[in-house]
N, C-alpha and C. Protein backbone atom coordinates (compact mmCIF):
# COMPACT_ATOMS: atom_id res chain seq x y z
N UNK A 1 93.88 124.06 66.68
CA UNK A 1 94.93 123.14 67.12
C UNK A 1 94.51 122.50 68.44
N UNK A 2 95.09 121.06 68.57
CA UNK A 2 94.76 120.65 69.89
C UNK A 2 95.53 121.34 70.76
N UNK A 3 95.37 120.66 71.93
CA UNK A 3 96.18 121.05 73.76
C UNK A 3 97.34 120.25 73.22
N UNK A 4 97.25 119.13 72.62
CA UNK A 4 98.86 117.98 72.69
C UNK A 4 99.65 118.46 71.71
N UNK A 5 98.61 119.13 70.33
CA UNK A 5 99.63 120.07 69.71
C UNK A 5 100.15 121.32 70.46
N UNK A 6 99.65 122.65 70.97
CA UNK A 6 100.12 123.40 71.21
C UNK A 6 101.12 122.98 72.05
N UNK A 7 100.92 122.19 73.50
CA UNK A 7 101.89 122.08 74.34
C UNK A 7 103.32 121.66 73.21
N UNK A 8 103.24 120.40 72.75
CA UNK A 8 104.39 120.19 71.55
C UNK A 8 104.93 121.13 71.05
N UNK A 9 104.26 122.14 70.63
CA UNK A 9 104.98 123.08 69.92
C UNK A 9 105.39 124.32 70.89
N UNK A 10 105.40 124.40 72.05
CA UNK A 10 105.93 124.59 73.31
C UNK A 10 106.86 123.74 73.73
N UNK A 11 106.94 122.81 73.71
CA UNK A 11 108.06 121.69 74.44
C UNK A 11 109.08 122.30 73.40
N UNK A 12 108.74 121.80 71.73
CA UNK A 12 109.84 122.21 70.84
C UNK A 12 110.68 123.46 70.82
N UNK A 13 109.91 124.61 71.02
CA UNK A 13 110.10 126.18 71.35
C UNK A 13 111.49 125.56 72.20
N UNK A 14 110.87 125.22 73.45
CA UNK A 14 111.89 125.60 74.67
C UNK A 14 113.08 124.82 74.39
N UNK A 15 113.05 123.41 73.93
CA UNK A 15 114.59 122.81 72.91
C UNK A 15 114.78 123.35 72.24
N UNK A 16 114.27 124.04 71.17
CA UNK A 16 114.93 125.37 70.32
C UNK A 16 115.79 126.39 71.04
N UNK A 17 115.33 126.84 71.93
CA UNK A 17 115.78 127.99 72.54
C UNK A 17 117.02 127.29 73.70
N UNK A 18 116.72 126.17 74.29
CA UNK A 18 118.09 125.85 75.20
C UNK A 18 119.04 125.62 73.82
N UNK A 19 118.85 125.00 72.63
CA UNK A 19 119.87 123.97 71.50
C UNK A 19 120.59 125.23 71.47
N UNK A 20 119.77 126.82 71.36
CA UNK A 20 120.95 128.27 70.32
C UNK A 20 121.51 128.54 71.62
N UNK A 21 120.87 128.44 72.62
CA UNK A 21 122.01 129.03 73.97
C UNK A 21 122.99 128.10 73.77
N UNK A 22 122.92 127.04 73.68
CA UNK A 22 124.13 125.78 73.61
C UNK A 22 125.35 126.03 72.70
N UNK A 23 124.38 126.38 71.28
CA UNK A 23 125.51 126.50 70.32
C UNK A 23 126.26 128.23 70.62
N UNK A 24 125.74 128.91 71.43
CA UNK A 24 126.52 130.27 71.19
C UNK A 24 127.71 130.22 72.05
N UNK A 25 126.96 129.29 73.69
CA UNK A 25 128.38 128.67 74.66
C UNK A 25 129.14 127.87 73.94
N UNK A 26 129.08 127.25 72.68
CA UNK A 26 130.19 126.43 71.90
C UNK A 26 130.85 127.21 71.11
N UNK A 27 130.54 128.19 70.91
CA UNK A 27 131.07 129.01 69.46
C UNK A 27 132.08 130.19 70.69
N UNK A 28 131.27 130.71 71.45
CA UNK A 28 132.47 131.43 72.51
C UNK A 28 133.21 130.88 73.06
N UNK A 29 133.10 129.26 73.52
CA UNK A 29 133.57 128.33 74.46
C UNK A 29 135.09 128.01 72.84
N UNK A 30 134.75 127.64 72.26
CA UNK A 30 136.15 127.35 71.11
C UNK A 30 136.60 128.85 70.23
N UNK A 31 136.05 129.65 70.69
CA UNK A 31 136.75 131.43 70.44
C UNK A 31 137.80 131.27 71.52
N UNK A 32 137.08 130.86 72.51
CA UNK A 32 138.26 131.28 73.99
C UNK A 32 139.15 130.30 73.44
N UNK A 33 138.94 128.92 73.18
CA UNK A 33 139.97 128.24 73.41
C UNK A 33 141.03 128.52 72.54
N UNK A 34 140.62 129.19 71.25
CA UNK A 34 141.53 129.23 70.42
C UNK A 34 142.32 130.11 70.30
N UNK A 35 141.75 131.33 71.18
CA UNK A 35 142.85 132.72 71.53
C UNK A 35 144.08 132.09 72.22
N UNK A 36 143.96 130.79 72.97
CA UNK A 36 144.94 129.93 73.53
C UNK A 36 145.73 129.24 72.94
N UNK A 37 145.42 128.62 72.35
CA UNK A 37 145.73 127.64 71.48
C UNK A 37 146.94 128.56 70.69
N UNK A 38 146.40 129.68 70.37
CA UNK A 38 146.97 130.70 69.37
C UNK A 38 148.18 131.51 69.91
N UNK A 39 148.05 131.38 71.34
CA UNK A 39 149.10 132.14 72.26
C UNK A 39 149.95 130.67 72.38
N UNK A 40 149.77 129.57 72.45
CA UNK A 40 150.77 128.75 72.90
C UNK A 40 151.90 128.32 70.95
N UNK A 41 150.54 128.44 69.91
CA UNK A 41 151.54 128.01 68.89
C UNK A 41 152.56 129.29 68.39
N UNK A 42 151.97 130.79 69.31
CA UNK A 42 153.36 131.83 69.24
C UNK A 42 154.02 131.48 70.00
N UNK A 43 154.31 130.85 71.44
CA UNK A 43 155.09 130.50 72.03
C UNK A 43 156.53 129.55 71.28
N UNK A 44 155.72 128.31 70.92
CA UNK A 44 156.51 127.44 70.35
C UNK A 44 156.87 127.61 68.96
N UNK A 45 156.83 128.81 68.34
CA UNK A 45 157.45 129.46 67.05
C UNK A 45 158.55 130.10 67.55
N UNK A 46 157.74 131.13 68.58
CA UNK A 46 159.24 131.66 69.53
C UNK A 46 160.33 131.46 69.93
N UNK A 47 160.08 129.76 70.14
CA UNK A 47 160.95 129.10 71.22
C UNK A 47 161.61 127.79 70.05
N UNK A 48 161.04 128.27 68.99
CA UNK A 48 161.84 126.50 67.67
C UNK A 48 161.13 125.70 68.03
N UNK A 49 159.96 125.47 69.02
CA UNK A 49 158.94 123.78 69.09
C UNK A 49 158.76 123.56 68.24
N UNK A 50 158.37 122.40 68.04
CA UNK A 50 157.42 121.97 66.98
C UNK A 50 156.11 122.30 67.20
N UNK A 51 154.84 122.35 66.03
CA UNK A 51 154.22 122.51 66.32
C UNK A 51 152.52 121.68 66.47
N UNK A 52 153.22 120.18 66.54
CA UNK A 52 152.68 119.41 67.19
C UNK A 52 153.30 118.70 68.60
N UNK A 53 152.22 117.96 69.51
CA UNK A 53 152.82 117.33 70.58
C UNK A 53 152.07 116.12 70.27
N UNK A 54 152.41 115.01 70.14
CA UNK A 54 151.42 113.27 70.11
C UNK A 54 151.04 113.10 71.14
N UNK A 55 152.21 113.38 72.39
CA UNK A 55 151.95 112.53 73.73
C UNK A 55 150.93 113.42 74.29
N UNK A 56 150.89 114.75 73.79
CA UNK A 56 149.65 115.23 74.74
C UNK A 56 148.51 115.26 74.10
N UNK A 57 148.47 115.30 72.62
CA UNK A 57 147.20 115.27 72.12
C UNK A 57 146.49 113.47 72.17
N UNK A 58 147.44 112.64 72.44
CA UNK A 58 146.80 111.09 73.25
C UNK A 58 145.89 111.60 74.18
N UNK A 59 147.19 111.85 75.21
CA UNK A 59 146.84 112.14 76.41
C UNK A 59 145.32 113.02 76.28
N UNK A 60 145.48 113.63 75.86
CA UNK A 60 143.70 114.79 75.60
C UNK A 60 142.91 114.07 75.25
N UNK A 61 143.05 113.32 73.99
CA UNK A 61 141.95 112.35 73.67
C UNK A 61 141.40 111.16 74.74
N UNK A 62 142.45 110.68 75.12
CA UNK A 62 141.78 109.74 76.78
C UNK A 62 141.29 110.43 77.18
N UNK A 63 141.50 111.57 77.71
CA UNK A 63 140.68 112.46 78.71
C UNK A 63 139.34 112.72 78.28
N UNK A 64 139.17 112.95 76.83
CA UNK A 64 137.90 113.76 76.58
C UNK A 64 136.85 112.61 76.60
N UNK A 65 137.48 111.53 75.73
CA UNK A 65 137.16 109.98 75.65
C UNK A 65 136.40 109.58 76.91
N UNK A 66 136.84 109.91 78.02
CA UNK A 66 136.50 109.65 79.96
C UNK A 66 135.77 110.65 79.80
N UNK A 67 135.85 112.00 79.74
CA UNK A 67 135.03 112.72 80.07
C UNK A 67 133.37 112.46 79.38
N UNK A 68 133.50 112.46 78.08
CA UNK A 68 132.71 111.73 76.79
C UNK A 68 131.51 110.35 77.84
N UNK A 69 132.70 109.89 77.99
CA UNK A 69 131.71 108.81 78.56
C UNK A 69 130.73 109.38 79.90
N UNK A 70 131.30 109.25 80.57
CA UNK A 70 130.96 110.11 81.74
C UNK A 70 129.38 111.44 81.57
N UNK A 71 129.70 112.12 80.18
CA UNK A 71 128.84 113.25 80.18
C UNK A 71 127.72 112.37 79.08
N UNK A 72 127.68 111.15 79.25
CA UNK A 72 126.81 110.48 78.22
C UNK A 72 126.49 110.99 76.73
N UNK A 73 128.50 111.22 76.42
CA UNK A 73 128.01 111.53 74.75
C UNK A 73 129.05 110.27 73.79
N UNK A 74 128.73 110.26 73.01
CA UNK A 74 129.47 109.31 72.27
C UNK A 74 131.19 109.58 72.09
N UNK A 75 131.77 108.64 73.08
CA UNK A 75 133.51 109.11 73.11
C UNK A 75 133.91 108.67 71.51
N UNK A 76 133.36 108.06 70.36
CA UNK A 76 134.12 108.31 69.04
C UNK A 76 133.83 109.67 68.48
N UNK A 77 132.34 109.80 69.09
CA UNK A 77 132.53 111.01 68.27
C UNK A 77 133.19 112.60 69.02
N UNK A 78 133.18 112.13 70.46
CA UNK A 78 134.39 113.36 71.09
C UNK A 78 135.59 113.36 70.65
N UNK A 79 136.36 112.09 70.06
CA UNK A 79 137.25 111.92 69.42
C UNK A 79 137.72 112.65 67.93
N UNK A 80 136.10 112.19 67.31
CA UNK A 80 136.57 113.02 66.52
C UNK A 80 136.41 114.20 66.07
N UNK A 81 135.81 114.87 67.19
CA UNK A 81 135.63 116.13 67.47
C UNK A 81 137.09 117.02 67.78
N UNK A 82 137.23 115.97 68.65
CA UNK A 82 138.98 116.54 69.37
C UNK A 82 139.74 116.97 67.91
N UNK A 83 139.81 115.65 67.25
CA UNK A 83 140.82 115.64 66.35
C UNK A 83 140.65 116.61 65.26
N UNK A 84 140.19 116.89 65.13
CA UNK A 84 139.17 118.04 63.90
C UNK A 84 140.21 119.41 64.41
N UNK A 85 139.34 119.89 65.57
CA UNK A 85 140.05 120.73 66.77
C UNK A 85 141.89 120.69 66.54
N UNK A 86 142.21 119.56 67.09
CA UNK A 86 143.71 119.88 66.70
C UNK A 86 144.29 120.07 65.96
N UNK A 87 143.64 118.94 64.56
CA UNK A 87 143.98 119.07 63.23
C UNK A 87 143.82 120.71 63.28
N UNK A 88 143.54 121.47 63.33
CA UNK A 88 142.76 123.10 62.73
C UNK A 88 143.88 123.71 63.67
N UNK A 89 144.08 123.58 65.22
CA UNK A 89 145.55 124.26 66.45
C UNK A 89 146.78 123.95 65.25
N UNK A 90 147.08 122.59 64.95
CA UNK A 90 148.20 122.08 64.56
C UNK A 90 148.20 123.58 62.81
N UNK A 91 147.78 123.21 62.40
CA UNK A 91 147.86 124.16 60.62
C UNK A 91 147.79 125.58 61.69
N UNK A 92 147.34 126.10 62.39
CA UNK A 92 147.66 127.41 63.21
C UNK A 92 149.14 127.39 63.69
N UNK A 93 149.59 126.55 64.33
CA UNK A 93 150.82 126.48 64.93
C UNK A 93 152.04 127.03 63.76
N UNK A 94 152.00 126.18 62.71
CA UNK A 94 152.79 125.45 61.78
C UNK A 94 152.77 127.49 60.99
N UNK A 95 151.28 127.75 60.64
CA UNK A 95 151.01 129.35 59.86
C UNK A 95 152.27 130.29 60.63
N UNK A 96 152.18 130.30 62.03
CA UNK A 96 153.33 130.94 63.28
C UNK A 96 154.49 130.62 62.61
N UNK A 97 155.04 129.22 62.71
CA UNK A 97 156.26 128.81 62.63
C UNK A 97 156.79 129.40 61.37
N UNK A 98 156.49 129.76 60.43
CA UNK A 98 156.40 130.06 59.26
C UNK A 98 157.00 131.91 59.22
């Protein structure tokens, strides 16, 4: 093998290895969130809410949308990342209310 191959297949290694640290902080990072998520749709079963909110899940989507931009990733697709996400809180909420 050449030097421009091996190094390459070194460069790739080390994006391999940051991409699974990434995905394991995403997979614990939306575990946490959803132990939350999961404590607030017992709340609002508790309490008769509903178990959607519009004005705040807007409100979230601007935010992530800004943040999105800002962290140079594509705000449609933080969007529809978000929405995925809530869609999945919202059918949790609703399982509670039940």
């Amino acid at each position: 093998m050449s030097d421009d191959i091996v190094r390459a297949a070194d460069l790739l290694k080390e994006h391999r290895d940051s991409i699974d640290r990434l995905d394991a902080i995403l997979v614990y990072t939306l575990g946490e969130r959803f132990k939350h998520t999961q404590a607030v749709g017992r709340l609002k079963a508790d309490h008769d809410l509903p178990p959607s909110d519009p004005d705040r899940e807007a409100k979230q989507i601007a935010r992530l949308e800004d943040l999105a931009g800002r962290a140079d990733l594509d705000p449609d697709f933080a969007r529809k990342f978000l929405n995925f996400i809530i869609q999945e809180v919202i059918q949790h909420h609703k399982q509670f209310k039940r």
